[in-house]
Protein backbone atom coordinates (compact mmCIF):
# COMPACT_ATOMS: atom_id res chain seq x y z
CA UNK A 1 0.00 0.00 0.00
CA UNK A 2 2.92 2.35 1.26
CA UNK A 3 4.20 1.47 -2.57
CA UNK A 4 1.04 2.33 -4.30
CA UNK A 5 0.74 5.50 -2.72
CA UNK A 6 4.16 6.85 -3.81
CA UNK A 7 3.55 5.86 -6.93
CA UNK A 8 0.52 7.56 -7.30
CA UNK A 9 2.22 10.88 -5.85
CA UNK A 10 5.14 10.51 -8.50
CA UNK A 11 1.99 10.24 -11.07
CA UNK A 12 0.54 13.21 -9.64
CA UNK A 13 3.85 14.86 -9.62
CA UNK A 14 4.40 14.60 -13.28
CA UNK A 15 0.83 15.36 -14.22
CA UNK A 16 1.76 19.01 -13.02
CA UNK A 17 4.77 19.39 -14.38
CA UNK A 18 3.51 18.43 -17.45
CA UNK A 19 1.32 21.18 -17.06
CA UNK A 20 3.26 23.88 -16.04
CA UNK A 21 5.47 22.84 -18.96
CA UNK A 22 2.12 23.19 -21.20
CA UNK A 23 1.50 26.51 -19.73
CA UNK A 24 5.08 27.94 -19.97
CA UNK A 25 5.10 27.45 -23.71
CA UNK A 26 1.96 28.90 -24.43
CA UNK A 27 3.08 31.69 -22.84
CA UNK A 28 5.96 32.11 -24.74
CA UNK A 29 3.65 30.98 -28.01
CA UNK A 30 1.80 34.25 -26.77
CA UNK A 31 4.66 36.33 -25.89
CA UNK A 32 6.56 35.59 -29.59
CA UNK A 33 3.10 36.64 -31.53
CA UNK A 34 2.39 39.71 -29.59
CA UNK A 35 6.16 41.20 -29.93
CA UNK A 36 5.42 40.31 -33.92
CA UNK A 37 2.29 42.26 -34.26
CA UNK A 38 2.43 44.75 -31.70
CA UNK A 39 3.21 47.40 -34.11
CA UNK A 40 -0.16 46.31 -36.63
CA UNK A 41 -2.47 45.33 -33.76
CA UNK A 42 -2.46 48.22 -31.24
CA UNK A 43 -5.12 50.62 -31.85
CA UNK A 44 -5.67 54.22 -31.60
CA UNK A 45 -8.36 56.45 -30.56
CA UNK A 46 -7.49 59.44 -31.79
CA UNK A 47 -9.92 58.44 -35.08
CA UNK A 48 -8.33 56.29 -37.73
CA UNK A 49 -8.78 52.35 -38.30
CA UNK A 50 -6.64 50.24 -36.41
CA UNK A 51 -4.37 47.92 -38.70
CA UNK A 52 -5.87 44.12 -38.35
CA UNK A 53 -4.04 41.25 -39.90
CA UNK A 54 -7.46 39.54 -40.53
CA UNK A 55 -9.18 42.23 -42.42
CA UNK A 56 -12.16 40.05 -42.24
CA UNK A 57 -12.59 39.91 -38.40
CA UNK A 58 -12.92 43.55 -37.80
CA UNK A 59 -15.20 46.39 -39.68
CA UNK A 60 -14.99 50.33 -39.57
CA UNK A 61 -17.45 52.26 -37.07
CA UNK A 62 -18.09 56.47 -37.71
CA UNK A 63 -18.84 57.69 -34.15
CA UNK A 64 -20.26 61.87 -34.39
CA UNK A 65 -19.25 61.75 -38.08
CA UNK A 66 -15.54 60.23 -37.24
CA UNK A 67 -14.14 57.22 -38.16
CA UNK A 68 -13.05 54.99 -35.22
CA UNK A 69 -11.29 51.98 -34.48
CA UNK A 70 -13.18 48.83 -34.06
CA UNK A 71 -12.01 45.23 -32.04
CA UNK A 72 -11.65 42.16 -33.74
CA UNK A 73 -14.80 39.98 -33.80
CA UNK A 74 -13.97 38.03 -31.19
CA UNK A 75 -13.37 41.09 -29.04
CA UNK A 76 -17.00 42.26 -29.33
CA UNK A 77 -18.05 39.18 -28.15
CA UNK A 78 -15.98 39.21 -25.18
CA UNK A 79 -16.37 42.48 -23.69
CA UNK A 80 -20.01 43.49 -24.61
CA UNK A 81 -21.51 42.91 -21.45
CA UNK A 82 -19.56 45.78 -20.00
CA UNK A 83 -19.30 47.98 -23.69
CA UNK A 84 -23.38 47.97 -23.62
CA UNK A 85 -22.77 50.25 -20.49
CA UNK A 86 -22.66 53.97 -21.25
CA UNK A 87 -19.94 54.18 -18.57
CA UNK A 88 -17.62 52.50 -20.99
CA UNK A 89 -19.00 52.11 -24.44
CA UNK A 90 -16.82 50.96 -27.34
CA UNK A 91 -14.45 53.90 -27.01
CA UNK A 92 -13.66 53.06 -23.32
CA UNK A 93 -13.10 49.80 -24.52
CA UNK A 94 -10.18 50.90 -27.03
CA UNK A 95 -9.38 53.06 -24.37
CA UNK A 96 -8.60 50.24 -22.32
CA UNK A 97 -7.16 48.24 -24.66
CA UNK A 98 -5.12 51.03 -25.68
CA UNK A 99 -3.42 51.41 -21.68
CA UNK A 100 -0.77 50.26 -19.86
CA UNK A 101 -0.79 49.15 -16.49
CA UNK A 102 1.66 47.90 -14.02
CA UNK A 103 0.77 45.88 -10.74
CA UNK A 104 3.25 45.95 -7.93
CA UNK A 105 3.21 43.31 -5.92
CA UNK A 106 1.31 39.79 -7.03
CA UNK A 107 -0.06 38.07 -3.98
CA UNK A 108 -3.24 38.59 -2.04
CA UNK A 109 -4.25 42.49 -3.90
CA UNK A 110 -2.43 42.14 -6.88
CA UNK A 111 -4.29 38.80 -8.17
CA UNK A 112 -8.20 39.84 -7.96
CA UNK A 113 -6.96 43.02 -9.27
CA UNK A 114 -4.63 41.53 -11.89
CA UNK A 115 -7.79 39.06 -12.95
CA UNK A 116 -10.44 41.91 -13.36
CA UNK A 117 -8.52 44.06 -15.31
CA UNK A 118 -7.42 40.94 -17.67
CA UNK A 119 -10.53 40.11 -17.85
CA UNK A 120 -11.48 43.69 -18.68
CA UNK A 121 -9.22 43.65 -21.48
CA UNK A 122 -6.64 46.52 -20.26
CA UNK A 123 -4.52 46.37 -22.80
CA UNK A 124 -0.57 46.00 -21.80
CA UNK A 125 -0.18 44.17 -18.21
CA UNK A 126 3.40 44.63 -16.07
CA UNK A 127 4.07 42.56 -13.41
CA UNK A 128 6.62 42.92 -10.98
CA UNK A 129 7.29 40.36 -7.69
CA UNK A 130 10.33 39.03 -6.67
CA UNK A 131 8.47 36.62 -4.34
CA UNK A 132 7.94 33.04 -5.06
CA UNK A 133 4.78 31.25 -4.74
CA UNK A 134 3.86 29.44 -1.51
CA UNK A 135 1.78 27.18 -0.21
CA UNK A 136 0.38 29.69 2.62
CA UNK A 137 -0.18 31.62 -0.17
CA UNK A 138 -3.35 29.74 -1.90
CA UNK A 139 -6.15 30.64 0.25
CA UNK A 140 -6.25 33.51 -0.85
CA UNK A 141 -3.92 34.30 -3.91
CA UNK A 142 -6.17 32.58 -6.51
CA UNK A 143 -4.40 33.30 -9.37
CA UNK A 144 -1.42 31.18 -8.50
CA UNK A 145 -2.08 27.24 -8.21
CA UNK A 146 -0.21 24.35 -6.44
CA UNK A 147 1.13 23.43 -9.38
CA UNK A 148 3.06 26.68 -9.55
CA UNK A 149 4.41 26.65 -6.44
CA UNK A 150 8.28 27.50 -6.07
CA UNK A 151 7.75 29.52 -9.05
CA UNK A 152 7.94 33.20 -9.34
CA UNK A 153 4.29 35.00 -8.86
CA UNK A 154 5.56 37.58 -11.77
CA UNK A 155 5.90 34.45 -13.79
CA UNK A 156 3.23 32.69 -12.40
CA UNK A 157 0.38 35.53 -12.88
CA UNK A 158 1.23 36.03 -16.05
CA UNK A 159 0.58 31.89 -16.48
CA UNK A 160 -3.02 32.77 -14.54
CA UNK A 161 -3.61 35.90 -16.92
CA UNK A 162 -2.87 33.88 -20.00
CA UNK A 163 -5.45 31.67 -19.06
CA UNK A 164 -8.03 34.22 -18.80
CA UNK A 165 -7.55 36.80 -22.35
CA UNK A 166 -4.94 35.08 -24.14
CA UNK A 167 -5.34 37.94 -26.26
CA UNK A 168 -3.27 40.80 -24.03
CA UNK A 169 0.28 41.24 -23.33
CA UNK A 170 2.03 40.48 -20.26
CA UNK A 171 5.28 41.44 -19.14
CA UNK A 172 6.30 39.82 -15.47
CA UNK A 173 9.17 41.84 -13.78
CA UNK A 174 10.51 38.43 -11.25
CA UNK A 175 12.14 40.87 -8.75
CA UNK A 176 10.82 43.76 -6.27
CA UNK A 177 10.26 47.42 -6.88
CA UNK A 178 13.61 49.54 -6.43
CA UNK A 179 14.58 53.07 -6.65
CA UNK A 180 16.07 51.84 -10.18
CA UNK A 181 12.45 50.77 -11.28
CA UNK A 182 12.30 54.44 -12.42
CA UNK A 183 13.41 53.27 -15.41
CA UNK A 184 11.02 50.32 -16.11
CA UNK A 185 8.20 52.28 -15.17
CA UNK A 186 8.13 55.89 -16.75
CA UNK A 187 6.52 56.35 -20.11
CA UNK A 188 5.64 52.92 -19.90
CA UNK A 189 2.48 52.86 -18.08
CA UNK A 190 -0.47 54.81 -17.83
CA UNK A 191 -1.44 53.68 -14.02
CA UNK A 192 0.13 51.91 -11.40
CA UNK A 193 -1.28 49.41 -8.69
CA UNK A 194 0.48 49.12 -5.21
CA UNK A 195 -0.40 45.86 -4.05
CA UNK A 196 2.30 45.23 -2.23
CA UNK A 197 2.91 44.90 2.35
CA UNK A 198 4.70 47.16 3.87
CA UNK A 199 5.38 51.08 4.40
CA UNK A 200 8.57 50.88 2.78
CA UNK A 201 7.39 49.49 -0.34
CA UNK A 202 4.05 51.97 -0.08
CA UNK A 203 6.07 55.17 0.35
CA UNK A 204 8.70 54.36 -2.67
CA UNK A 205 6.08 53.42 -5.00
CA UNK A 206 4.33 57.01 -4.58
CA UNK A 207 7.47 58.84 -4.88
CA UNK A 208 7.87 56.66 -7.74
CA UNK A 209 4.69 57.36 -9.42
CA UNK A 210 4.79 61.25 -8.84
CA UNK A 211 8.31 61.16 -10.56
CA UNK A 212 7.30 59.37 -13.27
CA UNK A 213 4.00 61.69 -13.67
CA UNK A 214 1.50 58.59 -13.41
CA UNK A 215 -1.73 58.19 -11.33
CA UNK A 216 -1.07 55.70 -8.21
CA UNK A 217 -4.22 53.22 -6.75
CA UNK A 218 -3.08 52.28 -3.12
CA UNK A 219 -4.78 49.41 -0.98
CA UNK A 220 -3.80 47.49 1.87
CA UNK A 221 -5.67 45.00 3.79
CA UNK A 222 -5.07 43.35 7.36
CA UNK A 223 -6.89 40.91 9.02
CA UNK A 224 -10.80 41.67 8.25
CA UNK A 225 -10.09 44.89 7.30
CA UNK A 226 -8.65 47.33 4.33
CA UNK A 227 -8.27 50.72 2.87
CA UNK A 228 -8.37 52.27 -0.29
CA UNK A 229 -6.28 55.33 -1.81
CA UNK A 230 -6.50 57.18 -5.08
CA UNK A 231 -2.87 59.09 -5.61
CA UNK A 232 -1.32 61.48 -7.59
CA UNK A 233 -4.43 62.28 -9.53
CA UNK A 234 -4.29 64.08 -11.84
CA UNK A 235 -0.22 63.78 -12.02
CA UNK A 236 2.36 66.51 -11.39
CA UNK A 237 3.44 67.75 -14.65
CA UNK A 238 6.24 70.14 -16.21
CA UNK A 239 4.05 70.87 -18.95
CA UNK A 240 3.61 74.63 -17.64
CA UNK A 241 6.33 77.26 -16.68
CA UNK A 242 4.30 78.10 -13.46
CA UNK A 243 5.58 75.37 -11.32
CA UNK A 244 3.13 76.78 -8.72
CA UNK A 245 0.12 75.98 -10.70
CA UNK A 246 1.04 72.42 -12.20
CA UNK A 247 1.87 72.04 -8.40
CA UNK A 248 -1.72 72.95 -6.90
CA UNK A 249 -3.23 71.27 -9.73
CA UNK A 250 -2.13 67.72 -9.00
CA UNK A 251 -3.50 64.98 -6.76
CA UNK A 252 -2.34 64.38 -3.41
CA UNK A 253 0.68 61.84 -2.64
CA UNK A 254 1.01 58.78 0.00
CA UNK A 255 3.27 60.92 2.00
CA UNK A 256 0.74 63.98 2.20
CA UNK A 257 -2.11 61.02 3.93
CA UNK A 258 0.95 59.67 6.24
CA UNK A 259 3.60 62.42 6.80
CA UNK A 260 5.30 60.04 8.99
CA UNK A 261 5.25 55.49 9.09
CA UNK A 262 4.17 54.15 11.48
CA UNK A 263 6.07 52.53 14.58
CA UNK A 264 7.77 49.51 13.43
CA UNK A 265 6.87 47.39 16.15
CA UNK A 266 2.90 48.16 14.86
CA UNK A 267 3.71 46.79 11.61
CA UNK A 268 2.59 43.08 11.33
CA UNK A 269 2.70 40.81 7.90
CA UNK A 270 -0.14 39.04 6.99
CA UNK A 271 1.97 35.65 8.68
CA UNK A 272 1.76 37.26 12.19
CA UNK A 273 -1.58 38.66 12.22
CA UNK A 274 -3.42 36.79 9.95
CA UNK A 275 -5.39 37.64 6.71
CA UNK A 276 -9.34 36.57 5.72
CA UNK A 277 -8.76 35.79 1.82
CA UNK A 278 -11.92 37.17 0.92
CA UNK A 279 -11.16 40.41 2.72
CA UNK A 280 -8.06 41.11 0.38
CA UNK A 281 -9.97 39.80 -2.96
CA UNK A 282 -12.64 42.67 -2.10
CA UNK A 283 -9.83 45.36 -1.95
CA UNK A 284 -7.89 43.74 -5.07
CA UNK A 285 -10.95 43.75 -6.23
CA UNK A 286 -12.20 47.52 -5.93
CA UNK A 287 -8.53 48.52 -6.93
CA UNK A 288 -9.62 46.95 -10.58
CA UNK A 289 -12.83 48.54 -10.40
CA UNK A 290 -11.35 52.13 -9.72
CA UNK A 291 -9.06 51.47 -12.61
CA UNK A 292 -11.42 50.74 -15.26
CA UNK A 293 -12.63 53.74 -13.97
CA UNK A 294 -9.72 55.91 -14.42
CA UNK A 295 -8.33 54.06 -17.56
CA UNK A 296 -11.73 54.05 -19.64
CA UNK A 297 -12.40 58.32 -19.23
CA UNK A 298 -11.04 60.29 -22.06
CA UNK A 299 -9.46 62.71 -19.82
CA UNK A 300 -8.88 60.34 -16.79
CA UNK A 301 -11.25 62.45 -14.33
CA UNK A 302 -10.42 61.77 -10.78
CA UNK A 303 -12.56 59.36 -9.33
CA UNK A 304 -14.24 58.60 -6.01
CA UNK A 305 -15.51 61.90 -5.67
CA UNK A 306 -14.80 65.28 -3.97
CA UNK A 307 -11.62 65.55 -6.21
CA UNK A 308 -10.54 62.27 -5.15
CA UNK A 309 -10.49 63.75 -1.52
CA UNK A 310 -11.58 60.78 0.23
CA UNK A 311 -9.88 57.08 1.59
CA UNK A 312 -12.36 54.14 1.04
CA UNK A 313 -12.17 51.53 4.29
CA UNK A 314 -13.60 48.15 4.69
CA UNK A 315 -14.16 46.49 7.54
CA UNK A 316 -16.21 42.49 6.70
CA UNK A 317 -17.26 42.71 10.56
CA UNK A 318 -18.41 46.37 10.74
CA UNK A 319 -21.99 47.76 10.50
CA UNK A 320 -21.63 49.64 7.60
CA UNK A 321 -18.92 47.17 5.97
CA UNK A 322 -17.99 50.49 4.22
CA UNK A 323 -17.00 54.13 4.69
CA UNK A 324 -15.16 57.20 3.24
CA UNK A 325 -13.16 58.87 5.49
CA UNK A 326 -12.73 62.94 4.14
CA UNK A 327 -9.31 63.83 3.56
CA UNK A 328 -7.69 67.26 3.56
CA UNK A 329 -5.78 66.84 0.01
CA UNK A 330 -2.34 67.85 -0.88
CA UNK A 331 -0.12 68.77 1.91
CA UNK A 332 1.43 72.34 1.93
CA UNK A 333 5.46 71.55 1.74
CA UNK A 334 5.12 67.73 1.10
CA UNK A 335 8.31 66.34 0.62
CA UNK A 336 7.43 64.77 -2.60
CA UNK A 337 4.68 66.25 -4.52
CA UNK A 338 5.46 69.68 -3.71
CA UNK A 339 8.46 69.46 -5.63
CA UNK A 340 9.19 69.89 -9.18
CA UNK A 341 9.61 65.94 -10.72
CA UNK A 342 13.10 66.76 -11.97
CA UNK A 343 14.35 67.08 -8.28
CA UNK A 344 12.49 63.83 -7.07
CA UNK A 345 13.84 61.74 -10.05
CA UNK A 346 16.93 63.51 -8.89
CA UNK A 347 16.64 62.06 -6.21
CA UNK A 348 16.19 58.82 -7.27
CA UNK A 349 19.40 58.35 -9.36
CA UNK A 350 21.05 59.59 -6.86
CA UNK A 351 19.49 57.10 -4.27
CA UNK A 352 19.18 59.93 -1.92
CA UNK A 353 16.39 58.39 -0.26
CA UNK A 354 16.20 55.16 1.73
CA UNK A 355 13.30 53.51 2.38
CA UNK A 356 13.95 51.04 4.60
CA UNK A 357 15.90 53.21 6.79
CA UNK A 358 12.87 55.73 6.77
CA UNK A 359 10.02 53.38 7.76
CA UNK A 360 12.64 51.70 10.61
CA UNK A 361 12.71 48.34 11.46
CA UNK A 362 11.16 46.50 14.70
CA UNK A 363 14.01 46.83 17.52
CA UNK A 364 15.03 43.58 18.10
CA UNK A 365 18.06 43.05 20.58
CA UNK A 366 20.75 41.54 19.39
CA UNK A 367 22.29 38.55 20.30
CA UNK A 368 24.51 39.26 22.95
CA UNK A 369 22.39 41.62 24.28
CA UNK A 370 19.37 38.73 25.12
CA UNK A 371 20.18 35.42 26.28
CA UNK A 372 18.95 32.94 23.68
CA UNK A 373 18.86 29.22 23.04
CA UNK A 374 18.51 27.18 19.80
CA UNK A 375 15.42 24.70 19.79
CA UNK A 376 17.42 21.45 19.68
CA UNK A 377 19.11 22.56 23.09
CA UNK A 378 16.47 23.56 24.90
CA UNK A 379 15.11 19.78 23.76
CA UNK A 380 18.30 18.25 24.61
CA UNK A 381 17.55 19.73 28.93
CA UNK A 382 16.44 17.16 30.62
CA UNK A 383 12.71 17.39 31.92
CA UNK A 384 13.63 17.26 35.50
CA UNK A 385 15.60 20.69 35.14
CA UNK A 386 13.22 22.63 32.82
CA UNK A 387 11.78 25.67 34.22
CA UNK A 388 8.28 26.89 32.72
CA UNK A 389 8.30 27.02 28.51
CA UNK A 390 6.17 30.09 28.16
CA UNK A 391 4.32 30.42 25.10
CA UNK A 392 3.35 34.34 23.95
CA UNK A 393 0.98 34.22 21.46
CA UNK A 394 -2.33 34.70 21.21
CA UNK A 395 -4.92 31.91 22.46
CA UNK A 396 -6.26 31.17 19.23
CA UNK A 397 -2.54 30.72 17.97
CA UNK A 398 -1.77 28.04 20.61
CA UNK A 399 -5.21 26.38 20.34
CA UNK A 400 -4.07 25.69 16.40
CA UNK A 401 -0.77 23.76 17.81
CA UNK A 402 1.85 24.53 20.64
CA UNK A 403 4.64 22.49 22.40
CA UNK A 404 3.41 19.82 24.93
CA UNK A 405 5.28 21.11 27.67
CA UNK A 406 4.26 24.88 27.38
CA UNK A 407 1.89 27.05 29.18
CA UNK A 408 0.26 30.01 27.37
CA UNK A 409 0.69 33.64 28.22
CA UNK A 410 0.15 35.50 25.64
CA UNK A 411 2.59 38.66 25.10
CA UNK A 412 -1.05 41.25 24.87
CA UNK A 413 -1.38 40.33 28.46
CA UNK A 414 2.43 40.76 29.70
CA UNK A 415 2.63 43.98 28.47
CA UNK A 416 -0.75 45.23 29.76
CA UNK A 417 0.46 44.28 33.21
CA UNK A 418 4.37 42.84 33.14
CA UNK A 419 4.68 42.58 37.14
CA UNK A 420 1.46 40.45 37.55
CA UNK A 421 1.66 38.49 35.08
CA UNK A 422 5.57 37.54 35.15
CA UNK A 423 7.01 37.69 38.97
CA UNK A 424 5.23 34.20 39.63
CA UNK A 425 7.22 32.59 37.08
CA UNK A 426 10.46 34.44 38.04
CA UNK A 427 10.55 34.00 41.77
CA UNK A 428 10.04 30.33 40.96
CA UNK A 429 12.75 30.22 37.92
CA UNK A 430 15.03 31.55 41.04
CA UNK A 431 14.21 28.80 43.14
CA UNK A 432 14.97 25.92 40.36
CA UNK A 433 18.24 27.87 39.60
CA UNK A 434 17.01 27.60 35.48
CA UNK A 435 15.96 30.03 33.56
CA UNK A 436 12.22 30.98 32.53
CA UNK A 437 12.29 30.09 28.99
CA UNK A 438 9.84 32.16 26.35
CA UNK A 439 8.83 31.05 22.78
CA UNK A 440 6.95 32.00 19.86
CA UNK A 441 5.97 31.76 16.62
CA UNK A 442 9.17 33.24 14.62
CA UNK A 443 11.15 34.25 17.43
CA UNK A 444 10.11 37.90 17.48
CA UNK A 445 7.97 38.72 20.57
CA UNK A 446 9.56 36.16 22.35
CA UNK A 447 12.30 38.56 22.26
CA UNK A 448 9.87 41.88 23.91
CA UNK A 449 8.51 39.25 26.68
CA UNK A 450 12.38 38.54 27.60
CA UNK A 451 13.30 41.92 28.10
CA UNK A 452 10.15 42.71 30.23
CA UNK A 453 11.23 39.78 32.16
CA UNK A 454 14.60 41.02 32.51
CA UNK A 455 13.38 44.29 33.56
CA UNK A 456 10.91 42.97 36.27
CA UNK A 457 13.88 40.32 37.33
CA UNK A 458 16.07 43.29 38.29
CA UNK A 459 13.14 44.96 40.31
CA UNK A 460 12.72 41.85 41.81
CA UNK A 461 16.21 41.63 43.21
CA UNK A 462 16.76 44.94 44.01
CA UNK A 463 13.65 44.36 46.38
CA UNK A 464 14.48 41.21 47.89
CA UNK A 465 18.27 41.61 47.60
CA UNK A 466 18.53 38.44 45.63
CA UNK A 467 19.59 37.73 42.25
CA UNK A 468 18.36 34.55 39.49
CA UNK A 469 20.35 31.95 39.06
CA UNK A 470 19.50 32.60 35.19
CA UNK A 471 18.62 35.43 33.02
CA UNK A 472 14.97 34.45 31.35
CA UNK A 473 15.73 33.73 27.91
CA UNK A 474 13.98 32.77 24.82
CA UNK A 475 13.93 30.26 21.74
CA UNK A 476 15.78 31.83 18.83
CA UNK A 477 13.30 30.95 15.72
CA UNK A 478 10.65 29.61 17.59
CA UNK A 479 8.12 27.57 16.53
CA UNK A 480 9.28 27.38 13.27
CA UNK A 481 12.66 26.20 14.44
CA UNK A 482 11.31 23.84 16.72
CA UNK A 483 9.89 22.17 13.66
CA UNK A 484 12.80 22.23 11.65
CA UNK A 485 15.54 20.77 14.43
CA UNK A 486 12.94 19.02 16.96
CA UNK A 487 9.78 17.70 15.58
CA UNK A 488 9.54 17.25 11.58
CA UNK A 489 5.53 16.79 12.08
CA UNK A 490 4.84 20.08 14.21
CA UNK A 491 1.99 22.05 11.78
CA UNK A 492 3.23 24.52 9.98
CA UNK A 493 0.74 27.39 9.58
């Protein structure tokens, strides 16, 4: 039976790679054809007949007396349950075929928003990750598949998106934004996505987009909830001499919403706090909605209302699910969009900026500064001389899976009230002469529960004149490395 079974895994195996071997040449197929014609098949609105090489599949259209473009056959047939809207209509429709988009980021935004837009037939389609795709990732990253994973999510979207409109062009980026993406992104796109996960990435793909002079859609979701941004709408411009009035006429900029990031030690991924897949599809979503939007106006009108004034927010669990929260617009002296875009793509070949280094990083002590143990040694202790294993995150974390031996206190609770909750377990960690030993899921606030102990073990000794035997400590990893040195078949989650 144990024979049959890896057989049928091999079979299963090679099933996908056949597959993904399928799908990797078609997109090539694809890519080949589209570099061939690009030149004969890309139409224009400004009036005209777009060049077709089957003369037969498309026919001429006069729209107020002009001659227009008109979409293959097949084309009609596809999109004309949204070109039968006024809101579009077959000129938004060339108007999207006609654009340019690039999406930032491929996982749980940039799929739904990557799909809908596909789907909608926008035109040209960048794609730039430098992630890979994981298993974690599939609840909610639909546009990837478990055959794909390992692979790039550039690479693999573009797979997805190939699937959906073979008929569009897609060009997958298989690394992460940069202050050199400058060059791969002006007077290349029309609009840009951010759908990527953190500040740093947020605030260098606004400068970004205000120095290339291209509208920005900025979403972010978290748990049950999200938030929506229109930026840098309409763009900052040098078409004027009066840099004062292209100023005041642009959109507002991700740094005029959030002057300053936020505290690093408030920033949580999606792996430490947790994500509800359908949360971040609605936001992907609505950032492909707001698009069409944009892309499909002659004049690309701000959207969303009040000049654009306004950040959408989601919440699945509130009462309204949605809201607009009123914004106060451009900032007065913003350090971006207050500038002329020479200086800020200045700026940017210069690498004046840095981004990481701006947003911080969550202050972790180092090494020698906390005492810490590897997984496999605190294993190797025997039971009889193990203090308390103190677990430190949340209740519905350890309910999923935890270590037999610990007890849960979760590190919400310590820092609400360090003294209660830790001096029990330190006055007795003094009387075994071990250590109090703390662990959790990556190794991170592990780390902030030892140095609350620490600090509550030296008030503790200056009152009672005594000193531990051992400084608390933690697990270096945690849970992950307890899986990887100690227990092969600990869940993974």
């Amino acid at each position: 039976m144990e024979v049959d079974g890896r057989h049928q895994r091999l079979r299963q195996k090679i099933a996908s790679l056949e597959q993904e071997l399928d799908d990797l040449k078609s997109l090539l197929t694809t890519d080949v054809q589209s570099s061939a014609g690009e030149a004969s098949s890309t139409p224009h609105v400004n009036g005209g007949r777009a060049a077709d090489a089957d003369s037969s599949s498309s026919s001429s259209n006069t729209i107020n007396g002009a001659s227009a473009p008109s979409l293959a056959l097949e084309d009609y047939k596809r999109y004309g349950r949204q070109m039968i809207m006024p809101e579009i209509g077959l000129r938004g429709q060339l108007r999207l075929k006609d654009s340019r988009v690039l999406v930032i980021g491929l996982g749980g935004l940039g799929c739904p928003a990557a799909m809908y837009l596909a789907g909608a037939g926008v035109g040209t389609m960048g794609l730039m990750d430098g992630d890979s795709v994981e298993l974690s990732n599939l609840h909610r990253q639909l546009l990837h598949t478990n055959g794909r994973i390992g692979m790039n999510k550039a690479t693999s979207a573009a797979i997805g998106l190939q699937a959906i409109n073979p008929s569009l062009k897609y060009q997958p980026f298989p690394h992460n934004v940069t202050s050199s993406s400058l060059s791969d992104i002006e007077q290349q796109y029309d609009l840009l996505l951010d759908c990527t996960d953190n500040p740093a990435s947020r605030y260098l793909i606004s400068d970004l987009a205000v120095a290339a002079g291209i509208p920005l859609i900025s979403a972010s979701a978290m748990k049950t909830d999200g938030q929506l941004l229109i930026l840098n709408n309409p763009p900052v411009h040098d078409r004027t001499s009066d840099h004062r009035s292209r100023i005041e006429g642009s959109g507002f900029c991700y740094r005029c919403v959030f002057p300053r990031p936020p505290p690093p030690e408030t920033v949580l991924s999606c792996g430490e706090s947790g994500i509800l897949g359908p949360v971040v599809g609605v936001m992907g979503t609505l950032m492909a909605v707001e698009s069409i939007k944009l892309l499909s106006k002659k004049h690309k009108e701000r959207v969303l209302g009040d000049e654009g004034k306004r950040m959408l927010l989601y919440s699945a669990w509130g009462d309204p699910p949605f809201r607009t929260v009123k914004l106060k617009g451009k900032r007065a002296g913003c350090e971006t969009c207050s500038h002329p875009r020479d200086k800020i793509r200045a700026d940017f070949h210069r690498g004046a900026i840095d981004y990481v280094q701006f947003c911080g990083s969550k202050s972790q002590a180092d090494d020698h500064d906390i005492q810490r143990m590897s997984a496999s040694q605190y294993a190797d202790i025997p039971s009889a001389n193990k203090n308390y294993l103190i677990d430190v995150r949340s209740v519905t974390e350890y309910e999923i899976a935890h270590v037999r031996e610990s007890v849960i206190l979760p590190l919400a609770e310590i820092q609400q009230n360090p003294a209660k909750k830790l001096r029990p377990f330190l006055k007795m960690g003094g009387d075994l002469k071990q250590p109090v030993v703390f662990i959790c899921r990556y190794g991170n606030d592990s780390q902030e529960a030892v140095r609350l102990a620490r600090r509550e073990a030296a008030l503790l000794n200056e009152v009672s004149g005594g000193q531990l035997a051992a400084e608390p400590c933690d697990i270096k990893g945690g849970l992950k490395a307890w899986r990887e040195q100690v227990d092969p078949d600990f869940p993974e989650y």
